[in-house]
Protein backbone atom coordinates (compact mmCIF):
# COMPACT_ATOMS: atom_id res chain seq x y z
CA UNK A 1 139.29 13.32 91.12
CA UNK A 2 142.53 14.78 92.65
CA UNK A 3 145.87 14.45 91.12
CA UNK A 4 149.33 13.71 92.22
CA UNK A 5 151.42 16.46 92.20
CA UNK A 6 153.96 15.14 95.11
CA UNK A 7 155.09 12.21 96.43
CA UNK A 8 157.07 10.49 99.65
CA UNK A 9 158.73 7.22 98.93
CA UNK A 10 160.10 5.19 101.25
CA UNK A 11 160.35 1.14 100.59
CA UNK A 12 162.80 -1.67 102.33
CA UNK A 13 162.12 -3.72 99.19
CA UNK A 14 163.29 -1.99 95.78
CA UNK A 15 162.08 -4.63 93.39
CA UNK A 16 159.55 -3.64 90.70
CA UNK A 17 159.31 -0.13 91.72
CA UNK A 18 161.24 1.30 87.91
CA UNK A 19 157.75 1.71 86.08
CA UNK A 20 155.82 3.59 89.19
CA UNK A 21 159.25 5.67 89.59
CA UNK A 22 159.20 5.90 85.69
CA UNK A 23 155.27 7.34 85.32
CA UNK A 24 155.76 9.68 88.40
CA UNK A 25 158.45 11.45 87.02
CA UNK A 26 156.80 11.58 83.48
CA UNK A 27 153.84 13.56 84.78
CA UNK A 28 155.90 15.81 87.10
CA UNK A 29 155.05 14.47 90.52
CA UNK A 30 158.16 15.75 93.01
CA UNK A 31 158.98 13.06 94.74
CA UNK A 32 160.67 12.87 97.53
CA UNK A 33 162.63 10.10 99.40
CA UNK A 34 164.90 8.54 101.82
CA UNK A 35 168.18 6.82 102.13
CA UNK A 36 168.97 3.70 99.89
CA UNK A 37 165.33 4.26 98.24
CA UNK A 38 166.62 7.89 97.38
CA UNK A 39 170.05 6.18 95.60
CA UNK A 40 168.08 4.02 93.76
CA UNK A 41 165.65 6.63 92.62
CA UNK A 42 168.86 8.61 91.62
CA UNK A 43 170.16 5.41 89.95
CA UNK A 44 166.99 5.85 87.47
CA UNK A 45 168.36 9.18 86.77
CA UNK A 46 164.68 10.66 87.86
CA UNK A 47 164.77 13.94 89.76
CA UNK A 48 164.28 13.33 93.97
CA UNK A 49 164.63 15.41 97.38
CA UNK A 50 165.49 13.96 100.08
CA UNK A 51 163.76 14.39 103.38
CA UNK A 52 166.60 15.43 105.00
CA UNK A 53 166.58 18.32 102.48
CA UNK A 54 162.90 19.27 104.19
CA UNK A 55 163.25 18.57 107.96
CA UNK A 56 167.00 19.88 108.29
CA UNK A 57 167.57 16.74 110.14
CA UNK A 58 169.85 13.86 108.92
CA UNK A 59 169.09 10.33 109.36
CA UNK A 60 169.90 9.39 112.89
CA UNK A 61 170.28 6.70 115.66
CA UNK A 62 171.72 3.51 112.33
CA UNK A 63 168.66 4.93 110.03
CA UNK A 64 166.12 4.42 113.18
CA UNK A 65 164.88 7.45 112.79
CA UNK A 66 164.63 9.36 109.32
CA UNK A 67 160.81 10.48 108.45
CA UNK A 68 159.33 11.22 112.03
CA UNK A 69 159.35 15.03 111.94
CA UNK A 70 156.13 17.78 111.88
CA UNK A 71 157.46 18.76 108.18
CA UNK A 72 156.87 14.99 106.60
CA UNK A 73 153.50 14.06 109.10
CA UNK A 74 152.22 17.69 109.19
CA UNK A 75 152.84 17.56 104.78
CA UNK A 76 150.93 13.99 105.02
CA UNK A 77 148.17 14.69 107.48
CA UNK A 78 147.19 19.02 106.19
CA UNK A 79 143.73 19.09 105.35
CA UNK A 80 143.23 21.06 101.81
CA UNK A 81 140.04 22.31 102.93
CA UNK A 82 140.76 23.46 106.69
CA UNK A 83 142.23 27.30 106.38
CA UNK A 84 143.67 26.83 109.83
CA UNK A 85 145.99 23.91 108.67
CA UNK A 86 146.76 25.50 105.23
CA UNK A 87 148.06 28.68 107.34
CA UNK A 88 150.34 26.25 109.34
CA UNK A 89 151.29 24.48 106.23
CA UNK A 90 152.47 27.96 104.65
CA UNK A 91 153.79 29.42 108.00
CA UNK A 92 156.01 26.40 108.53
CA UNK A 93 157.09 26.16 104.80
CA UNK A 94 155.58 22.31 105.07
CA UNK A 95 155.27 20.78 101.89
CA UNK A 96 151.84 18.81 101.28
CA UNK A 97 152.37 14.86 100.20
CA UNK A 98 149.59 13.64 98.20
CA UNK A 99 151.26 9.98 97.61
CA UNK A 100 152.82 7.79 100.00
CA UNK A 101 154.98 4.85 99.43
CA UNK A 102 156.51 2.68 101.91
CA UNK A 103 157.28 -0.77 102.23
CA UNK A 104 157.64 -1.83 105.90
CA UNK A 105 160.58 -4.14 107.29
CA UNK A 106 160.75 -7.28 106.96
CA UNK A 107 159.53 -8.52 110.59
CA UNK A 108 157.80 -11.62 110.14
CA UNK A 109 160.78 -13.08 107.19
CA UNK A 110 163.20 -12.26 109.84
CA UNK A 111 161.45 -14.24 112.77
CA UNK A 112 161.57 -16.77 110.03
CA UNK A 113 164.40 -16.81 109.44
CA UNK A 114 166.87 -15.89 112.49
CA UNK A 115 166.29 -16.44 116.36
CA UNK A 116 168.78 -13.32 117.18
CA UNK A 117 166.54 -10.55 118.97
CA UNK A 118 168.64 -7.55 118.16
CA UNK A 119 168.08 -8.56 114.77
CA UNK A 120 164.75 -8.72 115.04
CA UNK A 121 163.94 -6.06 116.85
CA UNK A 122 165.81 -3.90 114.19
CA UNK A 123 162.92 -5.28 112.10
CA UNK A 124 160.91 -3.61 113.90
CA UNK A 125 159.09 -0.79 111.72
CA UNK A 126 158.52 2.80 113.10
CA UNK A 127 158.55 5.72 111.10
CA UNK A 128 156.87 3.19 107.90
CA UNK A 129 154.34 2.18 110.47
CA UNK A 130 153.28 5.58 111.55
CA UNK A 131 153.40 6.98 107.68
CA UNK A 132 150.85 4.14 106.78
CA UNK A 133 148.70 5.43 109.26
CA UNK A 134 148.68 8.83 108.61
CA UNK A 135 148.35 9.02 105.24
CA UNK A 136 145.20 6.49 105.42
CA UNK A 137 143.63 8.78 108.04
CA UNK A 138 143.97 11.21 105.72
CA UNK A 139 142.76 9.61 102.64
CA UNK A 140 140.70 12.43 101.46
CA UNK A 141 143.91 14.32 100.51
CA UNK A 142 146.97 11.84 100.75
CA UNK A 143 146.71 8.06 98.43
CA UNK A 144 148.95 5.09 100.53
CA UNK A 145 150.38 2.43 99.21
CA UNK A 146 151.67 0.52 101.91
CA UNK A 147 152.98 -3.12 100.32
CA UNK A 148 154.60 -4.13 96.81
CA UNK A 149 151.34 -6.18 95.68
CA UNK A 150 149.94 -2.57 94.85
CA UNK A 151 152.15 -1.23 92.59
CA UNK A 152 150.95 -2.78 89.51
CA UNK A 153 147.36 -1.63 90.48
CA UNK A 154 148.68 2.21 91.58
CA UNK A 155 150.42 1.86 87.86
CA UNK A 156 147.36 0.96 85.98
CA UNK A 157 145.17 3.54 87.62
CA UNK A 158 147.73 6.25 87.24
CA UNK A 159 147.83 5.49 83.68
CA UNK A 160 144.34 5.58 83.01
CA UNK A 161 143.41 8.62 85.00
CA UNK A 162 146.14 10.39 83.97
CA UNK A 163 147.83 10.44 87.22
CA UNK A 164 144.82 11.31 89.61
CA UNK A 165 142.69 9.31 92.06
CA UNK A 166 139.28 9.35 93.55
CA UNK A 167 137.87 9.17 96.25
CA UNK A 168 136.41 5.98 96.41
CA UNK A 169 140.12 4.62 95.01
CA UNK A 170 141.85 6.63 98.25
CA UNK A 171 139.66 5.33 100.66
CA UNK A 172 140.04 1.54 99.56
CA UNK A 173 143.84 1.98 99.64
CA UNK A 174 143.11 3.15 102.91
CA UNK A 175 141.19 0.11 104.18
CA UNK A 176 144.38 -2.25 103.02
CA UNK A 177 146.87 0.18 104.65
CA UNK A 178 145.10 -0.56 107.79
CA UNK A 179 144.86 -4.08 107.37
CA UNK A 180 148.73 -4.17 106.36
CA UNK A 181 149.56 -2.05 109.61
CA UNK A 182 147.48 -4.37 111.54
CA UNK A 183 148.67 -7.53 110.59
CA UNK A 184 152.44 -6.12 111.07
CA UNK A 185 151.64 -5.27 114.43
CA UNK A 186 149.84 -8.69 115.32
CA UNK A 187 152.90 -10.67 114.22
CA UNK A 188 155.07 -8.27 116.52
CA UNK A 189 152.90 -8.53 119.66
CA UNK A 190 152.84 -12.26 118.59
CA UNK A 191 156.33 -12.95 118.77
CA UNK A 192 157.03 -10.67 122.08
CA UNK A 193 154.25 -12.98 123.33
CA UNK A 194 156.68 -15.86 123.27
CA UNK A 195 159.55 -13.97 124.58
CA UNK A 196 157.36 -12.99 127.79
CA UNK A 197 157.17 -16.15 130.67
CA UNK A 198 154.17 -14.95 132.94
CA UNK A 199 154.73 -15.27 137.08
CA UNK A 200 153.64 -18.00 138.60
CA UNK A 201 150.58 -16.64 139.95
CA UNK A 202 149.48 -15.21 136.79
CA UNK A 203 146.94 -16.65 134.77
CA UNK A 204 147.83 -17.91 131.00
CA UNK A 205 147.68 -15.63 128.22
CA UNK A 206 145.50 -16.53 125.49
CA UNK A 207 145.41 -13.90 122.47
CA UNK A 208 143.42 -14.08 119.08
CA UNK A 209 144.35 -12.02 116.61
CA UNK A 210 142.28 -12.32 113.36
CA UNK A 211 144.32 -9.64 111.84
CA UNK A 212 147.15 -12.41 111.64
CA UNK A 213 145.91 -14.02 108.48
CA UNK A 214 146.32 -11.54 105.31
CA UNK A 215 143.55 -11.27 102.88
CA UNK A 216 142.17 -14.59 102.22
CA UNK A 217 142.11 -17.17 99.40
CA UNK A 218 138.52 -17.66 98.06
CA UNK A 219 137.83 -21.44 98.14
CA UNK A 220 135.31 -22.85 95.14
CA UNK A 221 132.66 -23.84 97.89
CA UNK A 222 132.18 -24.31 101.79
CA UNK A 223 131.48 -27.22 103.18
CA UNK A 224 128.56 -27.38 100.84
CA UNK A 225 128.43 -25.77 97.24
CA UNK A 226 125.93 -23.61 98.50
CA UNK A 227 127.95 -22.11 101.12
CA UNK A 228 131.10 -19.28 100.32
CA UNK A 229 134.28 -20.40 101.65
CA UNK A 230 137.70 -18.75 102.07
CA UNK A 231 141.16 -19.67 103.73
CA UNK A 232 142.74 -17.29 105.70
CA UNK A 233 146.46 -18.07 106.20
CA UNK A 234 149.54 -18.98 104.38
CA UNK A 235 149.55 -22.21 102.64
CA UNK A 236 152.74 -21.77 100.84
CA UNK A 237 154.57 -22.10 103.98
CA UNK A 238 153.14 -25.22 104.76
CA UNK A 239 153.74 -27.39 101.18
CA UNK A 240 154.61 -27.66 97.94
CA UNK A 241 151.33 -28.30 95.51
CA UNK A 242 153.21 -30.34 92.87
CA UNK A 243 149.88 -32.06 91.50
CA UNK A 244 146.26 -31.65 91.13
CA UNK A 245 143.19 -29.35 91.11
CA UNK A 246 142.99 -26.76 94.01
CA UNK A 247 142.15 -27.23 97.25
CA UNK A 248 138.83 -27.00 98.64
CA UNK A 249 137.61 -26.17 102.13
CA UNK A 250 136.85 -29.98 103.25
CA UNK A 251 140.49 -30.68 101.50
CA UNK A 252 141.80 -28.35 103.80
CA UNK A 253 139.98 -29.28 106.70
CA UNK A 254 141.07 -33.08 106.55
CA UNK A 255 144.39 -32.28 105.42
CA UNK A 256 144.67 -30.12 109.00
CA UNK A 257 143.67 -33.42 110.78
CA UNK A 258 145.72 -35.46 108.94
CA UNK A 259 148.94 -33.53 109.67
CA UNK A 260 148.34 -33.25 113.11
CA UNK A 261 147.56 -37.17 113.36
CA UNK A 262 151.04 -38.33 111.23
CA UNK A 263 152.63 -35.50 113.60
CA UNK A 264 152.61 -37.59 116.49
CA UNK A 265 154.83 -40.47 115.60
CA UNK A 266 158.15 -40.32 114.86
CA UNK A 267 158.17 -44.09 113.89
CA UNK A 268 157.06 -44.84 109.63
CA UNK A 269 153.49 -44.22 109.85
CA UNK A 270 150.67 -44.13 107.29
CA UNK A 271 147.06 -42.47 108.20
CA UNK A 272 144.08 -42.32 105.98
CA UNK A 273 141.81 -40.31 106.83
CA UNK A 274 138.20 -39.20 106.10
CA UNK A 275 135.81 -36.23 107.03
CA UNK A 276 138.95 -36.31 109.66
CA UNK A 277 138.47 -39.00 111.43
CA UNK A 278 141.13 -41.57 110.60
CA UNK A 279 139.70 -44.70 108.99
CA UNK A 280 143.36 -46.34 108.35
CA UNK A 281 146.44 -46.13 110.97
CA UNK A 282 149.03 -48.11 110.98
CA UNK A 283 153.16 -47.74 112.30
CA UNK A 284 155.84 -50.55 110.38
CA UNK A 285 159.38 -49.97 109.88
CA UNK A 286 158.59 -50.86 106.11
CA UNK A 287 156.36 -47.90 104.49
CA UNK A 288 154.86 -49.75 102.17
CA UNK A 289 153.75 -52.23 104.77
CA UNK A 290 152.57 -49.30 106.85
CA UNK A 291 150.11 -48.09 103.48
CA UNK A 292 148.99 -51.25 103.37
CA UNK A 293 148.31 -51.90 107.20
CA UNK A 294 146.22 -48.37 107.02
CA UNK A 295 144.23 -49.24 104.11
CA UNK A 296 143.45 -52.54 105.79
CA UNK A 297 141.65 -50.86 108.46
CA UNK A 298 138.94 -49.86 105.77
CA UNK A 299 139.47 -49.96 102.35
CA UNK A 300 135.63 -48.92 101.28
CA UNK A 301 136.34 -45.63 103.56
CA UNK A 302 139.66 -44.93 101.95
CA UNK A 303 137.96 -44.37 98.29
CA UNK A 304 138.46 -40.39 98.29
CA UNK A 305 139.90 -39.97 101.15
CA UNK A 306 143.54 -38.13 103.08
CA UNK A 307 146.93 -40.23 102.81
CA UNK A 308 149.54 -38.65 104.59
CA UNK A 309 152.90 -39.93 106.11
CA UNK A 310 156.01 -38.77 107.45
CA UNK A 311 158.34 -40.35 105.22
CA UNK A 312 159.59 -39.98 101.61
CA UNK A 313 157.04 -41.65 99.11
CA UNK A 314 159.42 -44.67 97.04
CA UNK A 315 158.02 -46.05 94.33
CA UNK A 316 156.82 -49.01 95.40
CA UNK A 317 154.80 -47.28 97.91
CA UNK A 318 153.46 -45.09 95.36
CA UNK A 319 152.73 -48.20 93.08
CA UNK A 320 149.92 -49.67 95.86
CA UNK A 321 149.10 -46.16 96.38
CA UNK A 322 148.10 -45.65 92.45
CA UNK A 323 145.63 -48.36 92.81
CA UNK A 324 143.36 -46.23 95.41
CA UNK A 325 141.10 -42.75 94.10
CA UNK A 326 142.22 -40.26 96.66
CA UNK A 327 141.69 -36.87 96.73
CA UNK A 328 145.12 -35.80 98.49
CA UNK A 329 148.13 -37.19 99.21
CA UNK A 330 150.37 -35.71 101.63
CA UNK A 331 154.53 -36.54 102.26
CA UNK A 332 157.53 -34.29 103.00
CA UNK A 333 159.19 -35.67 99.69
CA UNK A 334 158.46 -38.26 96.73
CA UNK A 335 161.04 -40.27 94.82
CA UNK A 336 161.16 -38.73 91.29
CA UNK A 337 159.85 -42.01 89.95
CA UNK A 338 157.20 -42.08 91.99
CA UNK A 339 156.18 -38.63 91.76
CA UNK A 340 156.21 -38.91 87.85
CA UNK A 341 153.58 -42.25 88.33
CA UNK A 342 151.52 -40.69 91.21
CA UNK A 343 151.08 -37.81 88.85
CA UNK A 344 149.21 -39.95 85.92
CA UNK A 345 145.41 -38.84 88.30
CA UNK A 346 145.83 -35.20 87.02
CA UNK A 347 142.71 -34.28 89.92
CA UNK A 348 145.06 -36.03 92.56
CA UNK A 349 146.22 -33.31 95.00
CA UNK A 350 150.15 -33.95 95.90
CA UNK A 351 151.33 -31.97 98.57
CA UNK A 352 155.06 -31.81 99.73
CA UNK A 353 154.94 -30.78 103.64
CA UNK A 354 157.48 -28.42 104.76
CA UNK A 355 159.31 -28.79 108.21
CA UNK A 356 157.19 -26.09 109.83
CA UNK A 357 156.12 -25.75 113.56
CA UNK A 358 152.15 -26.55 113.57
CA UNK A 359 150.33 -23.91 116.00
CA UNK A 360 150.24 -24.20 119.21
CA UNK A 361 146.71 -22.64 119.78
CA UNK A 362 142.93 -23.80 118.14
CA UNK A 363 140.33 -21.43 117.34
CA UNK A 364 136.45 -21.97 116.74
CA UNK A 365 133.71 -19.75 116.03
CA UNK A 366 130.76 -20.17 118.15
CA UNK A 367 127.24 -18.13 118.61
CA UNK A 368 128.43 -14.56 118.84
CA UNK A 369 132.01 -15.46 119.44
CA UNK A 370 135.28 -16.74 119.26
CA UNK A 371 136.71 -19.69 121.74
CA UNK A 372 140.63 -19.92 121.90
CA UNK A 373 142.10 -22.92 123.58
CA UNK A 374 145.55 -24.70 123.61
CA UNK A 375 146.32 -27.76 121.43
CA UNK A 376 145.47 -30.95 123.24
CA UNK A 377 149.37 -31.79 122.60
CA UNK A 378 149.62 -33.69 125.80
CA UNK A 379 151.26 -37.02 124.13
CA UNK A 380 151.83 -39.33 126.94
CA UNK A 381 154.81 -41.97 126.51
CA UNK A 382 155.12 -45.22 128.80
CA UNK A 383 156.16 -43.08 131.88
CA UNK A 384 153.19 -41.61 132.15
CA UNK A 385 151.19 -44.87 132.72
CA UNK A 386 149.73 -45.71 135.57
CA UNK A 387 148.64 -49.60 135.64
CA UNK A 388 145.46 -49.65 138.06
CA UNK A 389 145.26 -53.70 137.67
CA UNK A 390 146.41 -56.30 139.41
CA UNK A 391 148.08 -57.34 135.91
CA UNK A 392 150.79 -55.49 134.08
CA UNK A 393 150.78 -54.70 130.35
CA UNK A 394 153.87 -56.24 128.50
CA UNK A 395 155.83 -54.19 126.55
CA UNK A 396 154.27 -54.77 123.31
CA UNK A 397 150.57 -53.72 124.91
CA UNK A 398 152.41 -51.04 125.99
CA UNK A 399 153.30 -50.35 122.29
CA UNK A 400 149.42 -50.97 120.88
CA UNK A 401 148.11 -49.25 123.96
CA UNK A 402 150.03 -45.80 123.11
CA UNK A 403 149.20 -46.08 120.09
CA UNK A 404 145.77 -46.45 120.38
CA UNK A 405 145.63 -43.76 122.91
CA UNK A 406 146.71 -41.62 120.24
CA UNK A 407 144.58 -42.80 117.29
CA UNK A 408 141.82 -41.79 120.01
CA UNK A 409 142.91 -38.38 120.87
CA UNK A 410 142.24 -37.36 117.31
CA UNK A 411 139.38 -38.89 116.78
CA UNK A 412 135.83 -37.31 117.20
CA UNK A 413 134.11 -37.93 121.00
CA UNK A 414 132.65 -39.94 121.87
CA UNK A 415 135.37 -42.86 120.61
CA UNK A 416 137.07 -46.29 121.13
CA UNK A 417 139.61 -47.31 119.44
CA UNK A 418 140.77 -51.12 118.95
CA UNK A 419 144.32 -51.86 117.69
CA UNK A 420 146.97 -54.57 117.29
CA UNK A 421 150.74 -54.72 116.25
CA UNK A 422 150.10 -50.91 115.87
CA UNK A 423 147.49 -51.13 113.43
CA UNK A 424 143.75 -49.85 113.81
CA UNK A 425 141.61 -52.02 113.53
CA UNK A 426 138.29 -50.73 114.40
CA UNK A 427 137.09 -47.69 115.73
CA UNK A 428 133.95 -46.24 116.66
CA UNK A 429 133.91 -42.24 116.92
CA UNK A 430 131.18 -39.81 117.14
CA UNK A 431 128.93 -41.59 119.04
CA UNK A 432 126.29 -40.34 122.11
CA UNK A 433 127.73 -43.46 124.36
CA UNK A 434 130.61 -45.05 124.80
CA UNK A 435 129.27 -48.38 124.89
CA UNK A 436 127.21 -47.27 121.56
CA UNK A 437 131.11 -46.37 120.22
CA UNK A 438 132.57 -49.63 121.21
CA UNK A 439 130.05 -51.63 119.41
CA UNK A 440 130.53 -49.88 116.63
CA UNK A 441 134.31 -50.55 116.68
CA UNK A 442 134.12 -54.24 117.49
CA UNK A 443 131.62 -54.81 114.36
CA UNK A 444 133.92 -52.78 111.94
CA UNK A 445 136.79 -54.41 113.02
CA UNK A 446 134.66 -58.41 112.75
CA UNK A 447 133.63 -57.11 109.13
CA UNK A 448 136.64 -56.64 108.09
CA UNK A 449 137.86 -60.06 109.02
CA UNK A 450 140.56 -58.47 111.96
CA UNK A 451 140.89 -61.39 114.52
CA UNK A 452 141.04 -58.91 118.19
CA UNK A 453 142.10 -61.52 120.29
CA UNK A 454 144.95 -59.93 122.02
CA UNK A 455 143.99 -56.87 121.14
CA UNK A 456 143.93 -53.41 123.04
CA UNK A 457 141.00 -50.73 123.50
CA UNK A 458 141.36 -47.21 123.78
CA UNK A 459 138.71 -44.62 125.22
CA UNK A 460 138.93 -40.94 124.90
CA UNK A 461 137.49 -40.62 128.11
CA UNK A 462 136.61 -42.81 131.54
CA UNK A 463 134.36 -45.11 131.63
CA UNK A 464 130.87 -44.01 133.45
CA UNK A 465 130.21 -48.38 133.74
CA UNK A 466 132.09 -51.53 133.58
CA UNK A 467 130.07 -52.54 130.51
CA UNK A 468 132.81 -51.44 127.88
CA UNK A 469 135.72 -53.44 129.46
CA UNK A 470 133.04 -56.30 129.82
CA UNK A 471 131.85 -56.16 125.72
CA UNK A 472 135.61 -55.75 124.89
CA UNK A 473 136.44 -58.86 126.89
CA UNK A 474 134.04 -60.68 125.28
CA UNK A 475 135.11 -59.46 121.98
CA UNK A 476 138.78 -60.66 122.85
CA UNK A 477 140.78 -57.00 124.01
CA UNK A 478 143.19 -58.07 126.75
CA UNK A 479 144.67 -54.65 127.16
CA UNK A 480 142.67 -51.24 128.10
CA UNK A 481 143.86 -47.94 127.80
CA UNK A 482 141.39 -44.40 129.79
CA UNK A 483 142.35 -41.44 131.43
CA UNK A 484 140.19 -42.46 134.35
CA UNK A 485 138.66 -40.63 136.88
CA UNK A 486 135.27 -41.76 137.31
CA UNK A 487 133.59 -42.16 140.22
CA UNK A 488 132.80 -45.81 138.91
CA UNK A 489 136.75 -46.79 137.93
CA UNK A 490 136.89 -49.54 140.51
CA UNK A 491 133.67 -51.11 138.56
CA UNK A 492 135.88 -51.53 135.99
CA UNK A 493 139.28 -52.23 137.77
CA UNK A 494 137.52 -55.06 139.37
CA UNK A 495 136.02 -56.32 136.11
CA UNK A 496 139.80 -56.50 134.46
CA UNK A 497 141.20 -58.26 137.79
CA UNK A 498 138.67 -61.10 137.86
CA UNK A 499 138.59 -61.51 134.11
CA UNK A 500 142.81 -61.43 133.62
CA UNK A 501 142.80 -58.13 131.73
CA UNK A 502 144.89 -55.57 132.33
CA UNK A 503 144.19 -51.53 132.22
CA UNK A 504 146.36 -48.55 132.47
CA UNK A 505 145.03 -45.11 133.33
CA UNK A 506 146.30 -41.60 131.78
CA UNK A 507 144.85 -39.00 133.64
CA UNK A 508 144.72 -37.51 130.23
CA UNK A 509 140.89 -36.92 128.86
CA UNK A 510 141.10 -36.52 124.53
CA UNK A 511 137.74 -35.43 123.79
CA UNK A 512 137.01 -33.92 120.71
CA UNK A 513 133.85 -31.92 119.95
């Protein structure tokens, strides 16, 4: 055990710091300190130096520099049992720190928050940065405490040691310091990332930085009750849990789908989805028509499943919606009425989305590894059509067709999609063929009593035959929607020109592994 007989404190955010300041000064720890953390020491009427009282040197550069000088670092870093640094330590009248405390800037609230760089880079830590480091190198002598979550914990151990530390206790501190100073420098290099435009010739930067995501929040289960699972990442930024049990790690995995799915229409839409692929889509002007269109598309599926739209839940929305179990229910608002009725399933999750930027970049662990790729966010819009048949969509295909082409993109490959008056209808996702797919999506869409005559079909990728456009004909699809770019498109071009249909090509491939 070693006790604390001095201490450096240094914090941006003063809140809850009285009762650590309080204890110190009750079992004589000198403490010294630093600008407005020094005043508000003083303002507890507790006894502090000032570092500027140690190094000679005043703050300098607007408070840029204040700590980084051989007398703080060389107090932090002197090992007790090393003669040679003890000698240096007396010659140099350096006095040894066996506590830090230092709360680092702000960066990441203020990227948040502001889009001025000066301000930002102002927010940039230094001397904190380096004093986290060097006092959790030197953990055998020095204790860090580098973020306010630790107080309470530094408080309680204080208290029942009677104001020392082991070991063990140092060295964990340690291990969090570095994870704090890591994460703080991620979310820097992050956002210079996005301030840098390579050359032209340059290939694309693609970063991963696990150290990103702070500790974790342990999940009840995996995928499987048998498997651990935990979240790393910020939920609280992205909703508002204002009902319901806590999420679980398929929750959160279909809720990620869903959200990206409602994010691509800026129209009223409705999704419902399902081990995250959608089994209800639908786009009305009317959201309650829109709920009712989705849960059309498969009403067995929907039992459990993801409801999320992109418009404020009313309550006659939410009274159709209170007839179905679901597990979550996702909106950027409710009407207070129909919060108050949609809370009566105490398990139902309700989650208010917040207008945040989704990221830009998809991660998945595989074998020994980690791939990194960009967000298939390539939304295409009528422009982007290229009509490869002799006949032209009209402007309502047009509609179903885009539409379709994006039910598909977030659907899992192989898929077909079938849709009408910007509905789904049937889809068939998953699948080893595409053919396989499409039969799967016309018999769906016949059980359920849809009528496809003059609907459209959707593939997430070319088609390798002409026998998809020929089974869709037959199942009445007058529209087609591909990316194209098979050897074999003319099969198929030639199939839609004798048979009156008409197909547009995207040059877009959606698949989804």
């Amino acid at each position: 055990m070693k006790r604390i007989q001095s201490a450096l404190i240094s914090v941006y955010h003063k809140e809850n710091l009285e009762p650590l300041i309080a204890l110190l000064d009750r079992l004589n720890v000198t403490i010294y300190s630093t600008g407005g953390t020094q005043k508000h020491i003083e303002s507890l009427n507790v006894d502090v130096m000032s570092v500027e009282s140690v190094t000679g040197y005043p703050s300098i550069l607007g408070g840029r520099v204040k700590t980084l000088h051989p007398k703080v670092f060389g107090g932090i870093l002197a090992r007790r049992d090393d003669e040679g640094d003890l000698s240096e330590v007396a010659e140099y009248e350096i006095p040894v720190v066996d506590l830090v405390i230092v709360d680092l800037y702000p960066f990441e609230e203020t990227i948040a928050n502001t889009d001025d760089v000066s301000q930002i880079i102002e927010k940039i830590d230094i001397g904190g940065i380096a004093l986290i480091r060097a006092a959790a190198k030197n953990y055998k002598e020095t204790l860090i405490i580098s973020h306010q979550g630790q107080y309470m914990k530094l408080l309680e151990i204080l208290l029942d040691q009677n104001g020392s530390t082991s070991n063990e206790q140092r060295k964990q501190f340690a291990l969090e310091a570095f994870h704090t100073s890591s994460h703080y420098d991620s979310a820097i290099f992050n956002w210079f990332d996005t301030q840098v435009t390579p050359a032209e010739d340059e290939m694309p930067k693609h970063h991963l930085k696990l150290s990103n995501f702070n500790a974790g929040r342990v999940l009840r289960y995996g995928e499987n009750p048998h498997q651990a699972g935990v979240f790393h990442g910020n939920l609280d930024a992205m909703f508002d849990q204002l009902n319901g049990k806590a999420l679980s790690y398929n929750n959160l995995v279909d809720i990620d789908g869903a959200v990206q799915l409602v994010a691509e229409f800026e129209d009223t839409c409705f999704a419902i989805l399902k081990h995250t692929n959608s089994c209800g889509l639908a786009v009305h002007e009317n959201l309650t028509e829109a709920y009712k269109m989705a849960l059309a598309g498969d009403p067995v599926s929907a039992f459990g499943g993801i409801l999320c739209t992109n418009r404020t839940i009313d309550l006659q929305t939410a009274e159709e919606i209170h007839k179905l179990f679901c597990e979550v229910l996702i909106a950027p608002d409710y009407e207070p009425a129909a919060l108050d009725l949609l809370k009566g399933k105490k398990n139902r999750i309700i989650l208010k989305q917040k207008p945040v930027e989704l990221p830009e970049k998809l991660v998945k662990t595989v074998l020994n590894g980690i791939l990194e790729q960009d967000k298939d966010s390539n939304i295409q819009t009528k422009d982007d059509l290229v009509c490869v048949t002799q006949k032209a969509p009209e402007a309502e295909q047009i509609e179903d067709l885009l539409f379709a082409n994006i039910a598909a993109k977030h659907l899992k490959s192989n898929t077909i999609v079938l849709a009408k008056n910007k509905q789904l209808l049937g889809m068939g996702c998953g699948q080893t063929s595409r053919i396989d797919a499409l039969k799967q999506a016309i018999e769906k869409a016949n059980r359920l009593g849809f009528d496809l005559n003059g609907a459209v079909m959707a593939s997430d990728a070319f088609f390798p035959f002409p026998d998809c456009v020929e089974e869709a004909h037959k199942a009445g699809i007058i529209a087609v929607i591909q990316p194209g770019g098979s050897k074999n498109d003319q099969l198929s071009i030639d199939y839609c020109d004798a048979n009156d249909l008409t197909m547009v090509t995207t040059s877009k491939r959606h698949f989804k592994h």
